[in-house]
C-alpha atoms as a PDB file:
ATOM      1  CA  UNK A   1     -23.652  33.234   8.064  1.00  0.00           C
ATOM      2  CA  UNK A   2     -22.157  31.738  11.332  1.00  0.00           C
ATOM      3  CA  UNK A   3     -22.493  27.987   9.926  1.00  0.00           C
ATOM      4  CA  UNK A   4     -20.754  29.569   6.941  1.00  0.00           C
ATOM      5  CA  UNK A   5     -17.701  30.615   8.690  1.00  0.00           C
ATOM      6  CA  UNK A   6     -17.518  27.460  10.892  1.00  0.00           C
ATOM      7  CA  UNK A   7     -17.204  25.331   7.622  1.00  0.00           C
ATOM      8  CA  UNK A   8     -14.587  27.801   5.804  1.00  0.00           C
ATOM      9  CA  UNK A   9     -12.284  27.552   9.034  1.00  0.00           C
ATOM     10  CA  UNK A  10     -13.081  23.761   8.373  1.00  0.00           C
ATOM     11  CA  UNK A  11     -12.074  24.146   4.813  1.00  0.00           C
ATOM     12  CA  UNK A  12      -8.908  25.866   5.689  1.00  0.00           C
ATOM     13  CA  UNK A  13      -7.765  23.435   8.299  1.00  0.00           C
ATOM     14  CA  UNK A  14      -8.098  20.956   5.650  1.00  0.00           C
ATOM     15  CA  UNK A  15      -5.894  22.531   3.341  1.00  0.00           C
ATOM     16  CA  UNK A  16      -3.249  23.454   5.861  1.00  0.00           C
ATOM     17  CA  UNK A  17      -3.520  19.278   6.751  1.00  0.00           C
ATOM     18  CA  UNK A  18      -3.241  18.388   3.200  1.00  0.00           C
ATOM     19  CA  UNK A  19      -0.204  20.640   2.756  1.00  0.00           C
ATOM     20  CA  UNK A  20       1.447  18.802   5.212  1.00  0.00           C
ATOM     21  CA  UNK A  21       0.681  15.340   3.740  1.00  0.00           C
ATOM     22  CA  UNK A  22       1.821  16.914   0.307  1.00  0.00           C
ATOM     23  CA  UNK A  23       5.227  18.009   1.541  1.00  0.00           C
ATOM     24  CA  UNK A  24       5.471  14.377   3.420  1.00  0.00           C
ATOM     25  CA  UNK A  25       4.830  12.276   0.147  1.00  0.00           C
ATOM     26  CA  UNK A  26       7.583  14.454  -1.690  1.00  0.00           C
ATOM     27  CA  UNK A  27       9.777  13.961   1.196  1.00  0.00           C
ATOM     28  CA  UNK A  28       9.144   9.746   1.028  1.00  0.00           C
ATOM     29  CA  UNK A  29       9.394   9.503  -2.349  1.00  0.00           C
ATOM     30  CA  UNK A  30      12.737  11.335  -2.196  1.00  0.00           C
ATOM     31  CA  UNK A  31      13.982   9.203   0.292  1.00  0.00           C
ATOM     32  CA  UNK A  32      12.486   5.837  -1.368  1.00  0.00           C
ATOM     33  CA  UNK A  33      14.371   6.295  -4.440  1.00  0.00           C
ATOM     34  CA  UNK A  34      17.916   6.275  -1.568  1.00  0.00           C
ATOM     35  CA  UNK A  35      16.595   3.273   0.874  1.00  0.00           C
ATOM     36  CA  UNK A  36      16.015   0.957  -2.508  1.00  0.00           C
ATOM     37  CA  UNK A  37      19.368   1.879  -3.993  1.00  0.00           C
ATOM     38  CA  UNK A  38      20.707   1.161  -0.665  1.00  0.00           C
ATOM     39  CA  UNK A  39      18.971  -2.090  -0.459  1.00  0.00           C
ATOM     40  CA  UNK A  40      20.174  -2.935  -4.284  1.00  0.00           C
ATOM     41  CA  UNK A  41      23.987  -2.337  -3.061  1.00  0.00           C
ATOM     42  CA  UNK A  42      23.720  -4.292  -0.352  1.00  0.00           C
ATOM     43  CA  UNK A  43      22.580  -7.588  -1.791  1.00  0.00           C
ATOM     44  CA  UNK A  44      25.806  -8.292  -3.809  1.00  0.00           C
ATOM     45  CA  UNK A  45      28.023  -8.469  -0.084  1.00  0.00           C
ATOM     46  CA  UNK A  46      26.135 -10.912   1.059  1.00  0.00           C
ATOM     47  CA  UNK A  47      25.671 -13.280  -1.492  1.00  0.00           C
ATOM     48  CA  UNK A  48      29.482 -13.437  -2.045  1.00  0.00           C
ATOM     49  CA  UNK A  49      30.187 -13.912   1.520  1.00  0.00           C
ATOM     50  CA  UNK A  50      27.908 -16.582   1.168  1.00  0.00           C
ATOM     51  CA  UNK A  51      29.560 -18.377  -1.684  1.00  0.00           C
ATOM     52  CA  UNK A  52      32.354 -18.575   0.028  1.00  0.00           C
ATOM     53  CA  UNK A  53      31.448 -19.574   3.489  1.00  0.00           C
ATOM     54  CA  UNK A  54      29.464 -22.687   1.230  1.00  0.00           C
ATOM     55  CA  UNK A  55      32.598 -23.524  -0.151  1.00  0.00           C
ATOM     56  CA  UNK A  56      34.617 -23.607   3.203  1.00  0.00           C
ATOM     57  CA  UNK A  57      31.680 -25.618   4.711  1.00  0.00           C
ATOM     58  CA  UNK A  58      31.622 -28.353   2.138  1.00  0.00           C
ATOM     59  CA  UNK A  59      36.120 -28.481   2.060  1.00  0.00           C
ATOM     60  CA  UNK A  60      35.968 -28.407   5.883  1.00  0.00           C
ATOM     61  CA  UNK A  61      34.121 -30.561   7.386  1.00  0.00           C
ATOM     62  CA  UNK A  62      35.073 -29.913  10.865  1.00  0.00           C
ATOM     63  CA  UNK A  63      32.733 -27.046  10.461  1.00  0.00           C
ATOM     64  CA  UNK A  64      29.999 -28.568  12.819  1.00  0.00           C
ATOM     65  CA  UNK A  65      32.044 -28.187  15.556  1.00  0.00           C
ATOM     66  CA  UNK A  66      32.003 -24.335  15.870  1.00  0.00           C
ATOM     67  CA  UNK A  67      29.419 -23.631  18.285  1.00  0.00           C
ATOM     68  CA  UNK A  68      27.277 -21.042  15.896  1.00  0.00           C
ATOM     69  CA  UNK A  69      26.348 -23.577  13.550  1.00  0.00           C
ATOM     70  CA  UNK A  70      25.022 -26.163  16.337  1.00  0.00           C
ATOM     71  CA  UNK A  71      21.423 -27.665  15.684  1.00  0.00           C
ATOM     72  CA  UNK A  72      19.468 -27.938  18.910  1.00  0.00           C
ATOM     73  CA  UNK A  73      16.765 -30.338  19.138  1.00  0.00           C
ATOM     74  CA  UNK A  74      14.974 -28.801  22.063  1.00  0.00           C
ATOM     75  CA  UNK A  75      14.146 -25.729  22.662  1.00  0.00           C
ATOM     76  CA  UNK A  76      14.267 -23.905  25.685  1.00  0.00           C
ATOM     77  CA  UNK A  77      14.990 -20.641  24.657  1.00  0.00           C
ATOM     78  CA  UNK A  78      14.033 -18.386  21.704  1.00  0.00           C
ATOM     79  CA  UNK A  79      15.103 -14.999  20.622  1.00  0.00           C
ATOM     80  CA  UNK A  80      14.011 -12.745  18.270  1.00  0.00           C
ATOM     81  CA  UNK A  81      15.495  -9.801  16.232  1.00  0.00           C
ATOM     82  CA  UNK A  82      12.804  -7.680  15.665  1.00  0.00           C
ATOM     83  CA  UNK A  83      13.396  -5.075  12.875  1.00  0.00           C
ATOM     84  CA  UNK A  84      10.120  -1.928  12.881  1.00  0.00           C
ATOM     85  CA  UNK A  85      10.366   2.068  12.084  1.00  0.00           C
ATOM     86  CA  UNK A  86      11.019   5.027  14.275  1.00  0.00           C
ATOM     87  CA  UNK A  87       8.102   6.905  13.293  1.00  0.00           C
ATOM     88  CA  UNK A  88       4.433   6.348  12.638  1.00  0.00           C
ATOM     89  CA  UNK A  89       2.093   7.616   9.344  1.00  0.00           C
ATOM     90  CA  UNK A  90       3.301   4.582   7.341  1.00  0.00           C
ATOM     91  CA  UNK A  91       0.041   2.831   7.064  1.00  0.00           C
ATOM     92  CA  UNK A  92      -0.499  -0.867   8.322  1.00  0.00           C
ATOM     93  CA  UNK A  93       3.106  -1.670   8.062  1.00  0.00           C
ATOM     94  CA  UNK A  94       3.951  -1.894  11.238  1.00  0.00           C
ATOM     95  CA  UNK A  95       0.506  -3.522  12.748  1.00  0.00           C
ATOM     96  CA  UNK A  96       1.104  -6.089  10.018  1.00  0.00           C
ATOM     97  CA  UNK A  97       4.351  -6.902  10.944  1.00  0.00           C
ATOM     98  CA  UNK A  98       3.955  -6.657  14.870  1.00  0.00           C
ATOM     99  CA  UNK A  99       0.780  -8.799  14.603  1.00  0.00           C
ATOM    100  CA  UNK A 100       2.399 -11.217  12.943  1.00  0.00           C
ATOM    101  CA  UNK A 101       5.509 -11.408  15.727  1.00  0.00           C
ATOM    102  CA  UNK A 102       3.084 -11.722  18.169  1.00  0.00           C
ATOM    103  CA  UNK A 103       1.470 -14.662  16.663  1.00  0.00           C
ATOM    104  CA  UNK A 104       4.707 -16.157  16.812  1.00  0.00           C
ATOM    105  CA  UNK A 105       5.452 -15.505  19.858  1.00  0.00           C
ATOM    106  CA  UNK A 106       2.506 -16.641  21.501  1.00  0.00           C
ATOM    107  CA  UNK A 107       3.284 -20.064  19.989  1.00  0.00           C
ATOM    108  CA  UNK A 108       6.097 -20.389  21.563  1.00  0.00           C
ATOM    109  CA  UNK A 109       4.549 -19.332  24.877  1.00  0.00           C
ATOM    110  CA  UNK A 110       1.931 -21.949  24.943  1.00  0.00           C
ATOM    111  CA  UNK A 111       5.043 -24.343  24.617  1.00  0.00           C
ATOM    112  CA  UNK A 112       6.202 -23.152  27.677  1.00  0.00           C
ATOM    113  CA  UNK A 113       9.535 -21.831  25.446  1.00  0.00           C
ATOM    114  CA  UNK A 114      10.920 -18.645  27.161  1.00  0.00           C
ATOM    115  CA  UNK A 115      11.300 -15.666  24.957  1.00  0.00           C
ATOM    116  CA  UNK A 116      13.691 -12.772  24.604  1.00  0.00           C
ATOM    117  CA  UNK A 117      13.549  -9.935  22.074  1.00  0.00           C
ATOM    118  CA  UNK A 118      16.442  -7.681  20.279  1.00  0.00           C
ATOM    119  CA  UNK A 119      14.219  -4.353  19.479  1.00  0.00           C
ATOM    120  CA  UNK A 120      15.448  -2.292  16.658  1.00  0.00           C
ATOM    121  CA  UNK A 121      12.977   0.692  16.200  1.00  0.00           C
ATOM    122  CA  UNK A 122      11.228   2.574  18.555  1.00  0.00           C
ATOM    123  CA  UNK A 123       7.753   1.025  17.610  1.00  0.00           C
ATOM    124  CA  UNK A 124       8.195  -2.872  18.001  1.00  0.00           C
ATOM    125  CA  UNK A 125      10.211  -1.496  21.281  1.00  0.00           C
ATOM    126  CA  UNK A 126       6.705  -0.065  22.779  1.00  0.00           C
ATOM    127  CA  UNK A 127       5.045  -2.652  21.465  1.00  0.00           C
ATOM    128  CA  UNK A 128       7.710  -5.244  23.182  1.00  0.00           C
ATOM    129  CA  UNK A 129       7.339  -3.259  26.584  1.00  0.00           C
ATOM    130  CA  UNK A 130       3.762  -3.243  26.782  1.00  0.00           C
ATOM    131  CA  UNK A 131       3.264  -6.930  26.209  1.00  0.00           C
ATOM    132  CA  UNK A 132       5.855  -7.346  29.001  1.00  0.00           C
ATOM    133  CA  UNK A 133       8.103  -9.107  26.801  1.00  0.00           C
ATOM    134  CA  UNK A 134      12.127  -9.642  27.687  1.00  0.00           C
ATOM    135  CA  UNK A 135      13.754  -6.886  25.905  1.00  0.00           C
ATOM    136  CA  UNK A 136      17.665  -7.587  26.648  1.00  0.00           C
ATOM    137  CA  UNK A 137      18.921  -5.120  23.837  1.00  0.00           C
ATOM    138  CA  UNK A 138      17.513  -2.450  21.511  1.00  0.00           C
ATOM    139  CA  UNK A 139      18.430   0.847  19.723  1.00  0.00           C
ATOM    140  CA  UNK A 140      16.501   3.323  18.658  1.00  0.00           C
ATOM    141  CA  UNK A 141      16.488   6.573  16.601  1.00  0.00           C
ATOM    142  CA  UNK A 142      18.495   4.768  13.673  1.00  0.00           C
ATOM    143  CA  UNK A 143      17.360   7.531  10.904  1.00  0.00           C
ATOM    144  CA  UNK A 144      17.535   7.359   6.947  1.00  0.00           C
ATOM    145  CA  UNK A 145      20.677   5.459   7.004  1.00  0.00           C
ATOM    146  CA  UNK A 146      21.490   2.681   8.425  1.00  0.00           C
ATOM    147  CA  UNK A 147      25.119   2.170  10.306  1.00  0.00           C
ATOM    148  CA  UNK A 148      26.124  -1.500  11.574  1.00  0.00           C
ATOM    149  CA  UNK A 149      28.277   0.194  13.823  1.00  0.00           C
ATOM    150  CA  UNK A 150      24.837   0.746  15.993  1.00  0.00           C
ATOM    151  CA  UNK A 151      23.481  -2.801  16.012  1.00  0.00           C
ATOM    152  CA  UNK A 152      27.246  -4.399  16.522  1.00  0.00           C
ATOM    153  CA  UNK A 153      26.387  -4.502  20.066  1.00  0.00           C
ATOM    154  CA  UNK A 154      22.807  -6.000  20.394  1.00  0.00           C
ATOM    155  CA  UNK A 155      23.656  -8.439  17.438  1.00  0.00           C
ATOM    156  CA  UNK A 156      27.120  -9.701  19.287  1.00  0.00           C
ATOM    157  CA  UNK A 157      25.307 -10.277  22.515  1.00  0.00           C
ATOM    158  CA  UNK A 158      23.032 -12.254  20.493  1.00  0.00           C
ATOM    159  CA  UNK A 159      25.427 -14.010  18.768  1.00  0.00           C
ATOM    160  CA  UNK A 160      27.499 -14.678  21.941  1.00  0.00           C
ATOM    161  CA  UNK A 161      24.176 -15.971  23.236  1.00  0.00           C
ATOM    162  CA  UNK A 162      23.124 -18.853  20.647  1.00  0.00           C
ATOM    163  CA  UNK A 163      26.932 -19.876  21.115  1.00  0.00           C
ATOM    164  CA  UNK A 164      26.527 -20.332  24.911  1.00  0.00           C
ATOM    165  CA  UNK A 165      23.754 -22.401  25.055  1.00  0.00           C
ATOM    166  CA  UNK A 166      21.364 -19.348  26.249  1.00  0.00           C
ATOM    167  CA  UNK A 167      19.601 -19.093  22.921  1.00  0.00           C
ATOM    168  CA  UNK A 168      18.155 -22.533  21.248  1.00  0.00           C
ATOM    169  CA  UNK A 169      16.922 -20.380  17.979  1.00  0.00           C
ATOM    170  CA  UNK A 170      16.839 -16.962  16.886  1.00  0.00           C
ATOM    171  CA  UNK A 171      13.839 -15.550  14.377  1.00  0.00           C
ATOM    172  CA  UNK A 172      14.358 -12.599  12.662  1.00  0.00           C
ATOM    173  CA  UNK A 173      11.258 -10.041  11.795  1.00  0.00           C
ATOM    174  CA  UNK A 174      11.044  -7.430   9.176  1.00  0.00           C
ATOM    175  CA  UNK A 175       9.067  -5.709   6.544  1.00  0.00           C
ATOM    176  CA  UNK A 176       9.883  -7.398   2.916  1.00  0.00           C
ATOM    177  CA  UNK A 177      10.074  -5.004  -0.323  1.00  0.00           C
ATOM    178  CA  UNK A 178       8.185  -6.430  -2.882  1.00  0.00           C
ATOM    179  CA  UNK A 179       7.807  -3.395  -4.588  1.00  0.00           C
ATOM    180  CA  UNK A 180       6.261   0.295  -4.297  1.00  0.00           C
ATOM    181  CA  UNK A 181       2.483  -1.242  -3.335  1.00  0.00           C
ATOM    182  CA  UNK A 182       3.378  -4.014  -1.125  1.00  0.00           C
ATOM    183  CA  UNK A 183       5.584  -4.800   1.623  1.00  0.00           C
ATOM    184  CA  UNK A 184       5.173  -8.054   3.351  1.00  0.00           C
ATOM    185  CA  UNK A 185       5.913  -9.083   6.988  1.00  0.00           C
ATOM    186  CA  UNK A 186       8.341 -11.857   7.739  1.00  0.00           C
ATOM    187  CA  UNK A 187       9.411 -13.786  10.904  1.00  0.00           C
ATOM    188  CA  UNK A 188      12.467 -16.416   9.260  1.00  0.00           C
ATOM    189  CA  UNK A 189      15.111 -18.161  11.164  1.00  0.00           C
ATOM    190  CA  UNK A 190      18.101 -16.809  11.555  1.00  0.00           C
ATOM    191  CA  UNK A 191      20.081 -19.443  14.058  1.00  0.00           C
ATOM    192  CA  UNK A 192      20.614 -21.933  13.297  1.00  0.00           C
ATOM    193  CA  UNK A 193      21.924 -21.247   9.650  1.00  0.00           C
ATOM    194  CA  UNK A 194      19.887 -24.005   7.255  1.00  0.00           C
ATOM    195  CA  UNK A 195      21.342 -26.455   5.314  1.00  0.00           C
ATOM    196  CA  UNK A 196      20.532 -24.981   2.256  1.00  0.00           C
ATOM    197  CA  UNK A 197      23.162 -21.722   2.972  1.00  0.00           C
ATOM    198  CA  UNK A 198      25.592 -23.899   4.234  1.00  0.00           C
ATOM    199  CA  UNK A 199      25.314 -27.245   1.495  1.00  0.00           C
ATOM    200  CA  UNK A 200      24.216 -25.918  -1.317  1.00  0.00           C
ATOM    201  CA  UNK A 201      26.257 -23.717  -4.457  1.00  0.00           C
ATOM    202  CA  UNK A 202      24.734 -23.203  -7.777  1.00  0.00           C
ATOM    203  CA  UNK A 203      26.706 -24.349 -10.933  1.00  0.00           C
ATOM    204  CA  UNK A 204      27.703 -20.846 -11.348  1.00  0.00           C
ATOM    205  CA  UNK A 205      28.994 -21.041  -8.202  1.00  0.00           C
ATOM    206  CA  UNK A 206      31.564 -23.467  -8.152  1.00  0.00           C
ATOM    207  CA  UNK A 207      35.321 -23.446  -7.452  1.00  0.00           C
ATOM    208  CA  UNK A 208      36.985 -24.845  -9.814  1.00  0.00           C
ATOM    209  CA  UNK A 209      39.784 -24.985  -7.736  1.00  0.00           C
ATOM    210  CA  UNK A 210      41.357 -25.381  -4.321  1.00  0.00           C
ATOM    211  CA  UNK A 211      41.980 -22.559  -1.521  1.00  0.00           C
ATOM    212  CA  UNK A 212      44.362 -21.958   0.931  1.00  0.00           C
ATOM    213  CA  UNK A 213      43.330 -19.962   3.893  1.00  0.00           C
ATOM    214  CA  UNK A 214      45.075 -18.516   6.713  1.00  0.00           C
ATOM    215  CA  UNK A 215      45.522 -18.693   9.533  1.00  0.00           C
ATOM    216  CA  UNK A 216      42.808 -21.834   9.492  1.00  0.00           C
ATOM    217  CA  UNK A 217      40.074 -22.708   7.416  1.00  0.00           C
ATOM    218  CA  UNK A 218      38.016 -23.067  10.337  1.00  0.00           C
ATOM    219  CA  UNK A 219      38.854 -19.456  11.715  1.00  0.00           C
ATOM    220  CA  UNK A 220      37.942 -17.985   8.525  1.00  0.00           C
ATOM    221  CA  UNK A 221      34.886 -19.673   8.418  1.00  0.00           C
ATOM    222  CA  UNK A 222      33.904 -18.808  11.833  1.00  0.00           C
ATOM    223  CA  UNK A 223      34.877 -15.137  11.097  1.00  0.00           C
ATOM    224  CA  UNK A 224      32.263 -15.378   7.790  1.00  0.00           C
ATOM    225  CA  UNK A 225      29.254 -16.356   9.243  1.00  0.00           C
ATOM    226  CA  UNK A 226      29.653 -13.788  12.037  1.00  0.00           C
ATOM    227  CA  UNK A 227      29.978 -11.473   8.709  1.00  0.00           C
ATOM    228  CA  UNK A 228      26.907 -13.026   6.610  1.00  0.00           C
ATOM    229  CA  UNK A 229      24.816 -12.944   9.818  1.00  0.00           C
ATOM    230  CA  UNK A 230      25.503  -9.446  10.129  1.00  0.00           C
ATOM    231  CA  UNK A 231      25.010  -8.706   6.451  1.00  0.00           C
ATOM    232  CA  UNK A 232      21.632 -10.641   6.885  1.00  0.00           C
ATOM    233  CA  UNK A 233      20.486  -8.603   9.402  1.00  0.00           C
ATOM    234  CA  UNK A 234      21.871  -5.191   7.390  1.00  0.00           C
ATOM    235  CA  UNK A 235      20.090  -6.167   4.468  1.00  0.00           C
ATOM    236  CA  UNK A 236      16.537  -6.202   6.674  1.00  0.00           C
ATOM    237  CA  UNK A 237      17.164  -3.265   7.766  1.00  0.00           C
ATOM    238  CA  UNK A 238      17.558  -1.988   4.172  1.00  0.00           C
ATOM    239  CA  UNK A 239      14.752  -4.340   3.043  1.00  0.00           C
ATOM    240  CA  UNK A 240      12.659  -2.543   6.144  1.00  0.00           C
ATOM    241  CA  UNK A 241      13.761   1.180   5.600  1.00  0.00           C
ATOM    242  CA  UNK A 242      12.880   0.448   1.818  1.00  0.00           C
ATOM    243  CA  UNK A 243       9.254  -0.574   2.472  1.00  0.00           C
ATOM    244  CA  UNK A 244       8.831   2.452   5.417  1.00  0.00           C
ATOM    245  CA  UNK A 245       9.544   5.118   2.738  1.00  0.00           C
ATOM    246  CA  UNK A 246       7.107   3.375   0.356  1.00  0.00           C
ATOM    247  CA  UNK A 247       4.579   2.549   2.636  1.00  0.00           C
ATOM    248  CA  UNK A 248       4.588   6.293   4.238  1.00  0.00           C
ATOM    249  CA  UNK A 249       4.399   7.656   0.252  1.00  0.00           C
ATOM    250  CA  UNK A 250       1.427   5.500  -0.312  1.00  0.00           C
ATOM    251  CA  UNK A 251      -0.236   6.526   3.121  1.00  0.00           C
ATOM    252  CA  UNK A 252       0.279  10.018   2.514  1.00  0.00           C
ATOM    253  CA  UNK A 253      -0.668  10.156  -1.208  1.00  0.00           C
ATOM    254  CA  UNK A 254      -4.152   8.291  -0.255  1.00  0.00           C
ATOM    255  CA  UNK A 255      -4.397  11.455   2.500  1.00  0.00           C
ATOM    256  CA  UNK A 256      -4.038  13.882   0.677  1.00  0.00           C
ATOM    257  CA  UNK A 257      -6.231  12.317  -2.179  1.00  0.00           C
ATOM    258  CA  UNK A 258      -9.303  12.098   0.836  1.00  0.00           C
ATOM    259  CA  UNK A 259      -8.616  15.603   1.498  1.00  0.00           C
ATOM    260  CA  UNK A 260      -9.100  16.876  -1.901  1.00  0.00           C
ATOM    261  CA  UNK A 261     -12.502  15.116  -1.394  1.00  0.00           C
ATOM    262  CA  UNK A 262     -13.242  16.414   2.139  1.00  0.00           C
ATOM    263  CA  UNK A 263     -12.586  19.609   0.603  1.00  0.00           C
ATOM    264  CA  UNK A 264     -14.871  19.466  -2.154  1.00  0.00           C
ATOM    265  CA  UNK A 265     -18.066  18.255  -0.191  1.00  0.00           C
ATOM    266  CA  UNK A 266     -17.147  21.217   2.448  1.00  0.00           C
ATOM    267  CA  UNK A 267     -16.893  23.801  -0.704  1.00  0.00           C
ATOM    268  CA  UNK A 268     -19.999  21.846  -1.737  1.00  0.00           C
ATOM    269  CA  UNK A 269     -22.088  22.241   1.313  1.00  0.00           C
ATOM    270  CA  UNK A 270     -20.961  26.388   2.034  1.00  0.00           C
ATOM    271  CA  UNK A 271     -22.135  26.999  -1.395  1.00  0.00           C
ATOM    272  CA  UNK A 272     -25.116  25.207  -0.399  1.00  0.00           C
ATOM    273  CA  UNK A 273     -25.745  27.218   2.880  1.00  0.00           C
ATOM    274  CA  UNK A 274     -24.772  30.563   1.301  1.00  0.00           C
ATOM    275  CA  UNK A 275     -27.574  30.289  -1.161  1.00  0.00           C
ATOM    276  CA  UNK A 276     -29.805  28.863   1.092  1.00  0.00           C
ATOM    277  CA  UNK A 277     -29.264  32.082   3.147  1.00  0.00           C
ATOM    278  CA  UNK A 278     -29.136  34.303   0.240  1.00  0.00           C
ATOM    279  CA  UNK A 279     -32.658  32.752  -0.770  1.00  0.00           C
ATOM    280  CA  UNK A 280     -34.301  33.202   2.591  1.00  0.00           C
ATOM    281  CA  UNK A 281     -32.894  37.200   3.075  1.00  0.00           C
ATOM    282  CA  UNK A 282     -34.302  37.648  -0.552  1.00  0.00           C
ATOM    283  CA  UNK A 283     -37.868  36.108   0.441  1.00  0.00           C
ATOM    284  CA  UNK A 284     -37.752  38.570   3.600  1.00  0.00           C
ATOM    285  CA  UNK A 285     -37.212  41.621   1.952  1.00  0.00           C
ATOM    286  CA  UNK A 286     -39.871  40.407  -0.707  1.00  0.00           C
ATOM    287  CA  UNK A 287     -41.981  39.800   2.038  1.00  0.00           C
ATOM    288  CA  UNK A 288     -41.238  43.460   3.432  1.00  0.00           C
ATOM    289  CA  UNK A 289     -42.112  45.293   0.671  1.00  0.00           C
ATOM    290  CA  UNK A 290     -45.314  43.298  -0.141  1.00  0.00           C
ATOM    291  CA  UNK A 291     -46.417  44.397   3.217  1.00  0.00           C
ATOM    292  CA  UNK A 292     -45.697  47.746   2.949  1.00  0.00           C
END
């Protein structure tokens, strides 16, 4: 009975394995539940902060002067906030989303446009390192919640950047939430703002009336888009964290469905060997006594 015992320590790693995967998809469906209320709350903040930077850009119009919200024809430079997870066993998510920044990248390469990259996540930052991108900020280890305290740094530099001349345009790449099944990856601009953020305000939207702000209008409204940038890139993060958790409870569900099935063919194939042994020790002994 040694193939016996090799395929019940089989069977037993199995189990052990799809323990493991069990306890995971409780854990990510815990935690899936917190990243999409997270991502719910944070919506609101940056819509409003949005209404009323559109309203200070259409009462101001000196607002094309501040160097943030400068158009540049060509470009020489681009940067790129890329947005991945910590850890792995989330299914394609991140090779979907890294494929897809690589893509871009590579377009601007052939243009002969220089690149540099803003890594949040350990994964896009190995990725970023092995392609011998120019990584000139990142942070890693961000866990289940996300604090803008930690990306203040690498988004200000970034920020300062675009201002100064050294970035023409800056992309920003994340996972999308659709829902619980599918998470998309997505590579939009960031810098400079569009037209449609700065021009646009639904009827709902309007101000019926006039504001006064202090000190300027045009130090406000250099202040907001600093904060709507910032909320932008928050609500990613969110948006990313969001489709990790669901992505990771979908990978680990499927795993632990497989090993259900691995376990049945292996419980399938012992009770096949067992008999077959039973059946041949049986014919022996038959044999045995007939000879005797």
């Amino acid at each position: 009975m040694a193939v016996g015992k090799e395929i019940l320590t089989k069977i037993r790693s199995v189990q052990n394995t799809q323990k493991i995967t069990k306890a995971m998809q409780m854990v990510s469906t815990s935690k899936m539940r917190k990243t999409q209320d997270r991502m719910r709350l944070a919506r609101p903040y940056a819509e409003k902060v949005r209404v009323v930077m559109s309203h200070l850009a259409q009462v101001e119009t000196e607002h094309k002067q501040l160097p943030i919200l400068e158009s540049r024809e060509n470009i020489r430079r681009a940067g790129f906030i890329l947005i991945t997870t910590d850890k792995g066993l989330c299914g394609g998510l991140n090779a979907n989303l890294l494929k897809k920044f690589l893509l871009k990248v590579q377009e601007y390469q052939q243009q002969g446009i220089e690149v540099e990259v803003v890594c949040f996540g350990s994964k896009g930052l190995a990725t970023c390192n092995r392609a011998g991108l120019n990584v000139v900020a990142s942070a890693v280890n961000l866990g289940d919640t996300p604090k803008m305290e930690v990306l203040l740094g690498s988004l200000t530099e970034v920020f300062q950047r675009y201002a100064d001349g050294g970035l023409d345009v800056v992309h920003l790449v994340y996972s999308r939430f659709i829902n619980t099944m599918r998470q998309e990856p997505n590579v939009e601009m960031l810098l400079p703002i569009g037209h449609n953020v700065l021009n646009e305000i639904s009827e709902d939207e309007e101000y019926g009336r006039e504001y006064k702000y202090e000190p300027s209008p045009i130090a406000v409204l250099e202040y907001l888009v600093r904060r709507y940038l910032e909320s932008v890139v928050y609500q990613a993060l969110c948006e990313n964290m969001a489709s990790e958790q669901s992505a990771r409870m979908v990978a680990m569900k499927a795993a632990t469905d497989n090993a259900s099935n691995a376990i049945k063919e292996l419980r399938l194939i012992y009770n096949k060997s067992r008999q077959a042994a039973i059946t041949t020790e049986l014919s022996e002994i038959v044999a045995g006594a007939a000879a005797v």
